[in-house]
C-alpha atoms as a PDB file:
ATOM      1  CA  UNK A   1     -80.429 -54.214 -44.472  1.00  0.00           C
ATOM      2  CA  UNK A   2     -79.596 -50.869 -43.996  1.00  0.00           C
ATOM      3  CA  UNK A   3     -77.158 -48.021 -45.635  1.00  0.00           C
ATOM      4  CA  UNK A   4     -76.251 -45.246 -43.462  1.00  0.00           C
ATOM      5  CA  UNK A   5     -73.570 -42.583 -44.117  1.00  0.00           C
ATOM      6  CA  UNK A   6     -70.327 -44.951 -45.986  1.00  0.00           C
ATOM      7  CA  UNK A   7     -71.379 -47.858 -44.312  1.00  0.00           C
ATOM      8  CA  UNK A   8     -73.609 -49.569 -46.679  1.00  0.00           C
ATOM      9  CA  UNK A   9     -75.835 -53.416 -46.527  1.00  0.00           C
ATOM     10  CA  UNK A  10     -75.422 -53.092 -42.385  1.00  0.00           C
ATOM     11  CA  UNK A  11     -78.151 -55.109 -40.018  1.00  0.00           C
ATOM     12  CA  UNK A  12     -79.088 -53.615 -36.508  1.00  0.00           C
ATOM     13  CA  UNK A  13     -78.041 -57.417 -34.263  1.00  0.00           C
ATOM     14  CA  UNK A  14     -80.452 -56.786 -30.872  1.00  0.00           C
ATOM     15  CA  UNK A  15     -80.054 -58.865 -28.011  1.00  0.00           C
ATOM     16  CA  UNK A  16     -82.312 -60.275 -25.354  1.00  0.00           C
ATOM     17  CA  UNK A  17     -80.754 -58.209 -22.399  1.00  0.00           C
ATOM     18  CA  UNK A  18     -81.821 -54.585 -22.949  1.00  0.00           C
ATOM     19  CA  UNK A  19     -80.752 -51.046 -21.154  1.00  0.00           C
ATOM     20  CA  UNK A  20     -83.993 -51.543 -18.838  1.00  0.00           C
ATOM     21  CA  UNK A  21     -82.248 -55.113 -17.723  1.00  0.00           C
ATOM     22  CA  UNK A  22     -78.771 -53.484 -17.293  1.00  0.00           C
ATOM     23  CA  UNK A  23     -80.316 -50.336 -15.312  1.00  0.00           C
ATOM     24  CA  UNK A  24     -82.191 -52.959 -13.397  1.00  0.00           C
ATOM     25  CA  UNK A  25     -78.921 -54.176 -12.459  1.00  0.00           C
ATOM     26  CA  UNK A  26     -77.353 -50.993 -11.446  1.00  0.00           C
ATOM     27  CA  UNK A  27     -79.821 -49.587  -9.909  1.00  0.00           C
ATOM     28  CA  UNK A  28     -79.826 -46.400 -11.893  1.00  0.00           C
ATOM     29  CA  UNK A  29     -81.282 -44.677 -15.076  1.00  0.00           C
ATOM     30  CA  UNK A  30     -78.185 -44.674 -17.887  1.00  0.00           C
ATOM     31  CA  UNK A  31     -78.376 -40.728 -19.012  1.00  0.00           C
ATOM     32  CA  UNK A  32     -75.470 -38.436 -20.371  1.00  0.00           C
ATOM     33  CA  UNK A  33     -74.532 -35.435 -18.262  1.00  0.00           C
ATOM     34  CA  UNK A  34     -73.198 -32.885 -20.860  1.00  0.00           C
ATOM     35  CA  UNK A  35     -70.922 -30.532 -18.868  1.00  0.00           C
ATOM     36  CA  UNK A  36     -70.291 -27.212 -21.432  1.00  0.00           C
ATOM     37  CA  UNK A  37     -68.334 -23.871 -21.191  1.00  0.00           C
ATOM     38  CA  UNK A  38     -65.419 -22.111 -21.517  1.00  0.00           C
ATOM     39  CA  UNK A  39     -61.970 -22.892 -21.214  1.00  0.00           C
ATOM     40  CA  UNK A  40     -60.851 -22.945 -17.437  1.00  0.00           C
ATOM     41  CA  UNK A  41     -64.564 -22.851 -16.332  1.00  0.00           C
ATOM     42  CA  UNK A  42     -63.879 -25.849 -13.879  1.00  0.00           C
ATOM     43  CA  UNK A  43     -65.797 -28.509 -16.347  1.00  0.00           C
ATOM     44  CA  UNK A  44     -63.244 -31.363 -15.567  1.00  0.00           C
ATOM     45  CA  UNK A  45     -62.997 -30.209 -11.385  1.00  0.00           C
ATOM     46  CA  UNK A  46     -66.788 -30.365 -11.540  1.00  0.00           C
ATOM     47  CA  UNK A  47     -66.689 -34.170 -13.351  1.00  0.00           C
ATOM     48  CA  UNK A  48     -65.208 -35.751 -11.024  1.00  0.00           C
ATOM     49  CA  UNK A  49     -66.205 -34.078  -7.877  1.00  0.00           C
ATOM     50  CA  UNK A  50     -69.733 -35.333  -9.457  1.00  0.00           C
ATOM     51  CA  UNK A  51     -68.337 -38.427  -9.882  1.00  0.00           C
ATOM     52  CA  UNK A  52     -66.934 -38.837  -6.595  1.00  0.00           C
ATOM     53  CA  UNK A  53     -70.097 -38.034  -5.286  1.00  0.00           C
ATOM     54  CA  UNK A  54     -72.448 -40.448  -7.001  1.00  0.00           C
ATOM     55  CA  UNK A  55     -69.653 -43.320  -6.302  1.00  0.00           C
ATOM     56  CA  UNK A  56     -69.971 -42.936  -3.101  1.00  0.00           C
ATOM     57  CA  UNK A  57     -73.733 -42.679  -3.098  1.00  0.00           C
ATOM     58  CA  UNK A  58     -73.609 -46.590  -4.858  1.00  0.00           C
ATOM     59  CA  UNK A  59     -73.757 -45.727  -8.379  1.00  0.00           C
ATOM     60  CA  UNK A  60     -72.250 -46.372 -11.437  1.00  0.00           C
ATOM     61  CA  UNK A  61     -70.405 -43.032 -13.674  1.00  0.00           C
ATOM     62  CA  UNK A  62     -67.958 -42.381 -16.299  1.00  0.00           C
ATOM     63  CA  UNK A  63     -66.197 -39.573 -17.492  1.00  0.00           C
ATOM     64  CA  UNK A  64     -65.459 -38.714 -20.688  1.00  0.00           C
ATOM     65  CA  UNK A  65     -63.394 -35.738 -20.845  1.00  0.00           C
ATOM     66  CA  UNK A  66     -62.252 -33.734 -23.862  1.00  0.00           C
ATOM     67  CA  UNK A  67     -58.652 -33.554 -23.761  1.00  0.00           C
ATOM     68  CA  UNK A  68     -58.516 -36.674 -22.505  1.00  0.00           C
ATOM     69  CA  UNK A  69     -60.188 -38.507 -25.451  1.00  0.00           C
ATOM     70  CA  UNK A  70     -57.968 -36.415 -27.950  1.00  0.00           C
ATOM     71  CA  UNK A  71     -54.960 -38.570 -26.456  1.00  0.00           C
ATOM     72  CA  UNK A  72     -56.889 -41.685 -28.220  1.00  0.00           C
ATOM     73  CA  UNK A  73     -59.880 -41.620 -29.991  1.00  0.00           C
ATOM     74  CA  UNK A  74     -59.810 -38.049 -31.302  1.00  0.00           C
ATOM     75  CA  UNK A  75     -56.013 -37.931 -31.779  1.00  0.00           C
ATOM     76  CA  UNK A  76     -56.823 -37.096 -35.526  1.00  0.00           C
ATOM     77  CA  UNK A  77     -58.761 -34.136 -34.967  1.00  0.00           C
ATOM     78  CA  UNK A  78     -58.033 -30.484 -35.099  1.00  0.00           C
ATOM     79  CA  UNK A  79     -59.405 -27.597 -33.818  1.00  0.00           C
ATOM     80  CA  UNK A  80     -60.784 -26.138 -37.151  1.00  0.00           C
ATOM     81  CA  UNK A  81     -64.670 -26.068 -37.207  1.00  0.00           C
ATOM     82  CA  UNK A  82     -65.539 -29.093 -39.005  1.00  0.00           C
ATOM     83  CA  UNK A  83     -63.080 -30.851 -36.964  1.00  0.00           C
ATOM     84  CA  UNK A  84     -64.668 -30.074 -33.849  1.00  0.00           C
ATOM     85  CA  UNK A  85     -67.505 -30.592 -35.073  1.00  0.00           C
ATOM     86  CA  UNK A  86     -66.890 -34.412 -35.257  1.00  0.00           C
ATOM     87  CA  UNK A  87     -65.244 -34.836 -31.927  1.00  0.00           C
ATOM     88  CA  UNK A  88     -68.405 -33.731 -30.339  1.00  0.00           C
ATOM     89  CA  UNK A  89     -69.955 -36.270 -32.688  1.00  0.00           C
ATOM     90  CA  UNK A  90     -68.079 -39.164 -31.905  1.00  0.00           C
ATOM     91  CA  UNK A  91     -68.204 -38.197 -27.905  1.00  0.00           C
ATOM     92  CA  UNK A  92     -71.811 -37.954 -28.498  1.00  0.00           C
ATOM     93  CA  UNK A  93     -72.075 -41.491 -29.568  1.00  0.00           C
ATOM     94  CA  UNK A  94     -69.708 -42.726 -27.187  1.00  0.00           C
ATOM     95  CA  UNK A  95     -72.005 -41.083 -24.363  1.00  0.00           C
ATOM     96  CA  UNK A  96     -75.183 -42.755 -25.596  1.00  0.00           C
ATOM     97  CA  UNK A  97     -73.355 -46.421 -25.633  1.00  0.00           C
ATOM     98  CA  UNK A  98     -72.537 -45.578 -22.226  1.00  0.00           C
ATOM     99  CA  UNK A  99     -76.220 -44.329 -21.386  1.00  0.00           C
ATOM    100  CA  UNK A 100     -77.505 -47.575 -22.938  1.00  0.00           C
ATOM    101  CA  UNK A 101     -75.523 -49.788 -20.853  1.00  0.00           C
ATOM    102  CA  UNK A 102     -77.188 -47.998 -17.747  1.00  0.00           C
ATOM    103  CA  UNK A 103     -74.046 -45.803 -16.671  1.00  0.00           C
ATOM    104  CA  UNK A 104     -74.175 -42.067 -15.643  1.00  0.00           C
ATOM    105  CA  UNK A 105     -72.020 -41.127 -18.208  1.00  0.00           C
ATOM    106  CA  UNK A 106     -70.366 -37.229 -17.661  1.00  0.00           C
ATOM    107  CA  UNK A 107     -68.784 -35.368 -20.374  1.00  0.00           C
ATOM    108  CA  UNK A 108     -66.539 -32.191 -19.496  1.00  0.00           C
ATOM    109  CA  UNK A 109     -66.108 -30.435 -23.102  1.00  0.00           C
ATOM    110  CA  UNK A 110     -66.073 -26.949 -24.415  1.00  0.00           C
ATOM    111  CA  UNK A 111     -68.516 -28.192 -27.102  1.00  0.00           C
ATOM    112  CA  UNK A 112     -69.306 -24.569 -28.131  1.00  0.00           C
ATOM    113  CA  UNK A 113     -71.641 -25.014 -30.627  1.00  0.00           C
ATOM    114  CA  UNK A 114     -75.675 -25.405 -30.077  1.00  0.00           C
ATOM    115  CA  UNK A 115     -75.892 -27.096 -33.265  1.00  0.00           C
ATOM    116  CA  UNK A 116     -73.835 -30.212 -32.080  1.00  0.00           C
ATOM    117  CA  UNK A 117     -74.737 -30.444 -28.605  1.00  0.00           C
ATOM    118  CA  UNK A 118     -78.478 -30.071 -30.326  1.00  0.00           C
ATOM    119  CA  UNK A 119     -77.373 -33.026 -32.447  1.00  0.00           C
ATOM    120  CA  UNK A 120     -75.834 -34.976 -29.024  1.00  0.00           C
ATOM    121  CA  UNK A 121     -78.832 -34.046 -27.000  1.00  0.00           C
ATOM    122  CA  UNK A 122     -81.212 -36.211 -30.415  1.00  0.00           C
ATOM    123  CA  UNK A 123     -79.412 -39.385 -30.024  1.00  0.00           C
ATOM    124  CA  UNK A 124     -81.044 -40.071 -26.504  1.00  0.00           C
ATOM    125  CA  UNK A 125     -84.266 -40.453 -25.335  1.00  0.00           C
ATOM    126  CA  UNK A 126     -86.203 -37.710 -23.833  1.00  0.00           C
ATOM    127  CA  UNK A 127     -85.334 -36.694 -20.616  1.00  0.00           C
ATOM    128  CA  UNK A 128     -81.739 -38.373 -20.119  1.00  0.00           C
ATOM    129  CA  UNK A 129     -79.605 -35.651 -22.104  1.00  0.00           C
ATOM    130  CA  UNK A 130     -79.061 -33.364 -18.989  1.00  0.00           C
ATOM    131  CA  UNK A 131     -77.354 -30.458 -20.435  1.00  0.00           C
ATOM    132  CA  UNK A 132     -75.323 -28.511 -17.844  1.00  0.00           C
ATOM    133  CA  UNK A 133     -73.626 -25.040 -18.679  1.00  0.00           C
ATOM    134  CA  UNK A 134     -71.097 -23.542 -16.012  1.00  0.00           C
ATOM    135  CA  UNK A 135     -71.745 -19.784 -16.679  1.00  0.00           C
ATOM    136  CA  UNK A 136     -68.287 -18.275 -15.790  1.00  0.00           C
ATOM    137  CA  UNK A 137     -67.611 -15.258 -17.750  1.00  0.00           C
ATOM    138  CA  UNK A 138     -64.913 -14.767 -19.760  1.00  0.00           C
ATOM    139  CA  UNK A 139     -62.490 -12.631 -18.381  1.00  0.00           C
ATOM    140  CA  UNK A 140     -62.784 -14.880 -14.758  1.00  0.00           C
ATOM    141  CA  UNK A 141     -61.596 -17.919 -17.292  1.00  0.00           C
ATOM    142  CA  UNK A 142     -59.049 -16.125 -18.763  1.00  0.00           C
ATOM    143  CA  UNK A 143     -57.425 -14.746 -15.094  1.00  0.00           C
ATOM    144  CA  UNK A 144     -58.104 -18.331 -14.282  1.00  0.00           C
ATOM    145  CA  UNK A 145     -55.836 -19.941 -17.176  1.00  0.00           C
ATOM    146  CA  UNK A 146     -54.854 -23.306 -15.891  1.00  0.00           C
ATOM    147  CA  UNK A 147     -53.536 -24.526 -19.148  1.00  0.00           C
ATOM    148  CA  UNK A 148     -52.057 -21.058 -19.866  1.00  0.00           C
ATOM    149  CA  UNK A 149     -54.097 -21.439 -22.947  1.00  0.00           C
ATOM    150  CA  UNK A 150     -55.664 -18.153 -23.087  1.00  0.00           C
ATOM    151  CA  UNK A 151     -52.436 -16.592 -22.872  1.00  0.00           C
ATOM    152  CA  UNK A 152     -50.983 -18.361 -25.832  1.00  0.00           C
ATOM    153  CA  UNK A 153     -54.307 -17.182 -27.836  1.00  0.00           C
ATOM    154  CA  UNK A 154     -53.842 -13.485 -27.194  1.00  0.00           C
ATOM    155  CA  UNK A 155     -50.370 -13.601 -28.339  1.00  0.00           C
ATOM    156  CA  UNK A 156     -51.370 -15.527 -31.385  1.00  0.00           C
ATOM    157  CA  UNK A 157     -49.902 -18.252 -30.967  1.00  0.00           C
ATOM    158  CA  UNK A 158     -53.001 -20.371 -30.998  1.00  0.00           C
ATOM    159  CA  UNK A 159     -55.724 -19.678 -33.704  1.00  0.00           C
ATOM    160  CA  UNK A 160     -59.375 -20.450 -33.055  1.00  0.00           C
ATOM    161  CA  UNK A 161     -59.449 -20.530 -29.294  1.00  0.00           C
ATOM    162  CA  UNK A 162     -62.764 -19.951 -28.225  1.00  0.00           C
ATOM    163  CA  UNK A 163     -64.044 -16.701 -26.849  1.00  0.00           C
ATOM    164  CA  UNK A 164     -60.933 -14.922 -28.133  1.00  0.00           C
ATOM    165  CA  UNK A 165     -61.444 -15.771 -31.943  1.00  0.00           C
ATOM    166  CA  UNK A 166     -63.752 -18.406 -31.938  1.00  0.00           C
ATOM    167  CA  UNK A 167     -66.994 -18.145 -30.813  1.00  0.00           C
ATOM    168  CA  UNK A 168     -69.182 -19.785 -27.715  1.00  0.00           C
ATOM    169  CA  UNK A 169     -72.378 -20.329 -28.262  1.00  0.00           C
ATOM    170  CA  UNK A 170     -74.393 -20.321 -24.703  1.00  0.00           C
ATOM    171  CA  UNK A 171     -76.831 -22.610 -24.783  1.00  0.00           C
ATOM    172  CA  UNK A 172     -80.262 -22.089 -24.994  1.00  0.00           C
ATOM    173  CA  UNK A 173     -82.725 -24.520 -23.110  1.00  0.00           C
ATOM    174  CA  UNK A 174     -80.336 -26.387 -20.877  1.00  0.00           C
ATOM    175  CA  UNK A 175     -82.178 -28.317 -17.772  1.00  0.00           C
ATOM    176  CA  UNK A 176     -79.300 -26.884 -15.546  1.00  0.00           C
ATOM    177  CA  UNK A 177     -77.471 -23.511 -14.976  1.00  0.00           C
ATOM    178  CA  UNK A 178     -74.507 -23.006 -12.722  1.00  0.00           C
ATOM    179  CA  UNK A 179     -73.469 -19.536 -12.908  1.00  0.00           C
ATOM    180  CA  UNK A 180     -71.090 -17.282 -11.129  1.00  0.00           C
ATOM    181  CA  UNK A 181     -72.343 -14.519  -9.727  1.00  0.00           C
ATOM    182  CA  UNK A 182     -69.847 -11.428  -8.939  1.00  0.00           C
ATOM    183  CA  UNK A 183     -67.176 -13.215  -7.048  1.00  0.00           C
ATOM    184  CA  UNK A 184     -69.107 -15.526  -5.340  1.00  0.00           C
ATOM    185  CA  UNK A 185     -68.591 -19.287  -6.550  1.00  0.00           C
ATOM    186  CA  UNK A 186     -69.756 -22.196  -5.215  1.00  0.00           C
ATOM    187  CA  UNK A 187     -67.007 -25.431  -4.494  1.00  0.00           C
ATOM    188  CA  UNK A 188     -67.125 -28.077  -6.761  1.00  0.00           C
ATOM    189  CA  UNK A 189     -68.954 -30.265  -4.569  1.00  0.00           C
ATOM    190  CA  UNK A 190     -71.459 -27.856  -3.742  1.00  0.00           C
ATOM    191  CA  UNK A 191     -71.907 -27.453  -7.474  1.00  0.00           C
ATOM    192  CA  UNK A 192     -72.089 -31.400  -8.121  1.00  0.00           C
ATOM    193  CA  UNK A 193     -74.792 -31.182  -5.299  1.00  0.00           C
ATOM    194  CA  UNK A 194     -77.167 -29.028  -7.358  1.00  0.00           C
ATOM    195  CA  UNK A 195     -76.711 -31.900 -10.253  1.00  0.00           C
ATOM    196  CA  UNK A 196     -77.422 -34.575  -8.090  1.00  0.00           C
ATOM    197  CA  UNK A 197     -80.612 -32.877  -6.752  1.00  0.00           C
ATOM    198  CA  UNK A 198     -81.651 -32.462 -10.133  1.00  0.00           C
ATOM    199  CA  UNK A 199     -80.940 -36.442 -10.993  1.00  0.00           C
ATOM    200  CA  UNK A 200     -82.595 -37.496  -7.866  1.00  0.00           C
ATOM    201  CA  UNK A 201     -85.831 -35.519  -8.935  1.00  0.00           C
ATOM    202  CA  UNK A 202     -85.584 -36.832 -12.512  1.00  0.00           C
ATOM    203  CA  UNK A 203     -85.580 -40.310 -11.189  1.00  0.00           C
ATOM    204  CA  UNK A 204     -82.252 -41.456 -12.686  1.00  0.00           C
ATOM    205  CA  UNK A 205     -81.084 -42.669  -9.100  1.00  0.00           C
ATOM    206  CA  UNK A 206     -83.218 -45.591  -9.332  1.00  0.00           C
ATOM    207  CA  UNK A 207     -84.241 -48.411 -12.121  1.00  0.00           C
END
């Protein structure tokens, strides 16, 4: 019996089929591919061209994106500090279930601090955290502005927006960098390409 956080005289159940049986199945390693940077840095275009691409290639993704899972299972969470902090915590754990059943699971969130993607990145086993930051300066995100969000936070109308009053914190360490250099940028599928490469040479196309 265990007591962890609130939750207190809990039992771990396991069962017979394990992730190696399920990946077995599919074909394919389960892993989390953590898609981070700023607002209007094409996260969510990159997550599903990704997606596209691996589905067609035979294997088995999901995306969790961070707006979308604010419609549902974040609905209760702000965009103070500690609140973000727990919706990268709970997509975090939601990943790893995913990674455990032997899906590619892709998440498309601003997540902008290292401490929580740090915390993310310790839930799975070595090598299937795949940390991915889109390197798009600011000022090309903010003449970007898809949502008009950046807009909205110069005018003050939205407090905390990252990389206007809030910071980003690049990360340090990641296994992939796709960056934009001058005004050259590659397509989203070129882009889910590189990541694909990178999965194939990792082994996670395979059981």
């Amino acid at each position: 019996m265990s007591n962890i956080g609130n939750s207190t005289n809990i039992l771990w159940h396991d069962c017979p089929i394990q992730k190696r049986d399920r990946q077995q199945l599919l074909q394919q390693r389960g892993c989390v591919i953590w898609l981070t940077g700023l607002s209007g840095s094409g996260k969510s275009t990159l997550a599903c061209a990704l997606s596209q691409s691996l589905h067609s290639r035979g294997k088995l993704t999901y995306i969790l994106d961070g707006d979308n899972l604010r419609h549902g299972l974040n609905r209760d969470l702000s965009f103070r500090a500690e609140d973000r902090s727990e919706n990268i915590r709970r997509i975090g754990e939601v990943a790893k279930l995913f990674a455990d059943a032997g899906v590619i699971c892709i998440t498309s969130l601003i997540s902008p601090y290292q401490k929580d993607r740090d915390a993310c990145r310790a839930l799975l086993p070595e090598g299937d955290f795949i940390e991915v930051f889109i390197d798009v300066p600011l000022h090309v995100c903010e003449a970007r502005d898809p949502k008009g969000l950046y807009k909205l936070a110069r005018a003050g109308k939205i407090k905390g927006f990252t990389g206007i009053d809030d910071p980003y914190e690049p990360p340090c360490g990641c296994e992939i960098v796709l960056q934009l250099k001058g005004s050259e940028c590659k397509s989203p599928k070129d882009m889910a390409e590189i990541v694909i490469s990178y999965l194939e040479k990792s082994g996670h196309l395979k059981a």
